[in-house]
Protein backbone atom coordinates (compact mmCIF):
# COMPACT_ATOMS: atom_id res chain seq x y z
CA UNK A 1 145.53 -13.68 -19.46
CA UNK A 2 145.82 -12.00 -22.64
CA UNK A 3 147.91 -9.31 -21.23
CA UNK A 4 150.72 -11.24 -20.32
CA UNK A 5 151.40 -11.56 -23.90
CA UNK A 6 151.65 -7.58 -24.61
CA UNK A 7 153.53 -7.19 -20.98
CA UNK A 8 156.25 -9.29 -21.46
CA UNK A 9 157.19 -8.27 -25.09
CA UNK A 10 157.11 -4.39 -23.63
CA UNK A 11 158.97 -5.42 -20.41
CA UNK A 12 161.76 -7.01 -22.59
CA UNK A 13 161.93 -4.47 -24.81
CA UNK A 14 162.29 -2.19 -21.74
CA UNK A 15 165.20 -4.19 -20.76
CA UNK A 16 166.79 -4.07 -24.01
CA UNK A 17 166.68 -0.40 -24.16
CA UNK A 18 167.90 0.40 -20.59
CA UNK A 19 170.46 -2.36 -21.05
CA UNK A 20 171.64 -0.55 -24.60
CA UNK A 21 171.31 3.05 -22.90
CA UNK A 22 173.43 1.66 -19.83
CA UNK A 23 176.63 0.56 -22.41
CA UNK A 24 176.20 3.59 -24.16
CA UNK A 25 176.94 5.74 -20.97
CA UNK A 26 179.78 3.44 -19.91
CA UNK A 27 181.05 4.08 -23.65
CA UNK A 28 181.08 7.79 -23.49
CA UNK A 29 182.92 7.42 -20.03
CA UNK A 30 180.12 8.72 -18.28
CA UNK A 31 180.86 6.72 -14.74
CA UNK A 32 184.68 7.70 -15.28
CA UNK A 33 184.72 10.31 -12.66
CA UNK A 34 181.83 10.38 -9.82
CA UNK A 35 183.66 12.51 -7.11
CA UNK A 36 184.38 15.88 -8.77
CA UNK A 37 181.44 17.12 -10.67
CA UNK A 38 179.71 16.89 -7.62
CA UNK A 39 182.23 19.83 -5.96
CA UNK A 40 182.40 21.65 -8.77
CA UNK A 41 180.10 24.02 -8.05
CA UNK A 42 180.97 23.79 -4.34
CA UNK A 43 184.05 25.74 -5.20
CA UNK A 44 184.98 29.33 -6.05
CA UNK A 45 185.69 31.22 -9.58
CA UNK A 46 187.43 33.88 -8.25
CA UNK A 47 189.54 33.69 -5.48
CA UNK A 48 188.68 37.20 -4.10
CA UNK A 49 184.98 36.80 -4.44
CA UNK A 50 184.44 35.64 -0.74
CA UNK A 51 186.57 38.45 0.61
CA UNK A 52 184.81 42.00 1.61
CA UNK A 53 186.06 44.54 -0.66
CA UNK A 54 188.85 46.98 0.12
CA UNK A 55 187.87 50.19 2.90
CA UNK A 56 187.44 53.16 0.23
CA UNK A 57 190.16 56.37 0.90
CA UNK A 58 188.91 58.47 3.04
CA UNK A 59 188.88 61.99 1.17
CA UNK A 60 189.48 63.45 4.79
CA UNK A 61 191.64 66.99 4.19
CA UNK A 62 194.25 65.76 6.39
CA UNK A 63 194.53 62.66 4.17
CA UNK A 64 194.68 64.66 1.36
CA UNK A 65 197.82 67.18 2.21
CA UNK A 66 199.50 63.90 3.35
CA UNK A 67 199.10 62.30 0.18
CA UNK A 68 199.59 65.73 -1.98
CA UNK A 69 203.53 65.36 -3.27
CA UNK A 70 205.65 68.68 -1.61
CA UNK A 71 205.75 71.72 -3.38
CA UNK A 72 209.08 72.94 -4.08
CA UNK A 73 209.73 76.34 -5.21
CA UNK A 74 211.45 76.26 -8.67
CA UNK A 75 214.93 76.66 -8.68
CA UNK A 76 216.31 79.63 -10.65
């Protein structure tokens, strides 16, 4: 029976805290915004990141004459 004395001071004090903790949040505007921080990391940085990266030139020598600029003899 004794420990009913030393539970219920605890258990209130308990209360008290979680009570004080609970304002405190709702001060800080903790419980402003509940949706968004949850997608947050759901969504992308970079808006390229998901896409495969660009085919490399092929270094083919027909490639490479096409690409070459003309050569032009110099005009005298």
């Amino acid at each position: 029976m004794n420990i009913i004395l030393v539970l219920i001071p605890v258990t209130l004090l308990v209360v008290v805290i979680a009570v004080a903790l609970f304002f405190w949040a709702v001060n800080h505007q903790q419980f402003d915004d509940l949706e968004n921080p949850g997608i947050l990391p759901l969504l992308e940085d970079d808006p390229d990141q998901g896409r495969p990266p660009a085919p490399a030139p092929s270094s083919t020598p027909e490639d490479a004459a096409a690409a070459a600029p003309e050569a032009h003899p110099p005009s005298a």
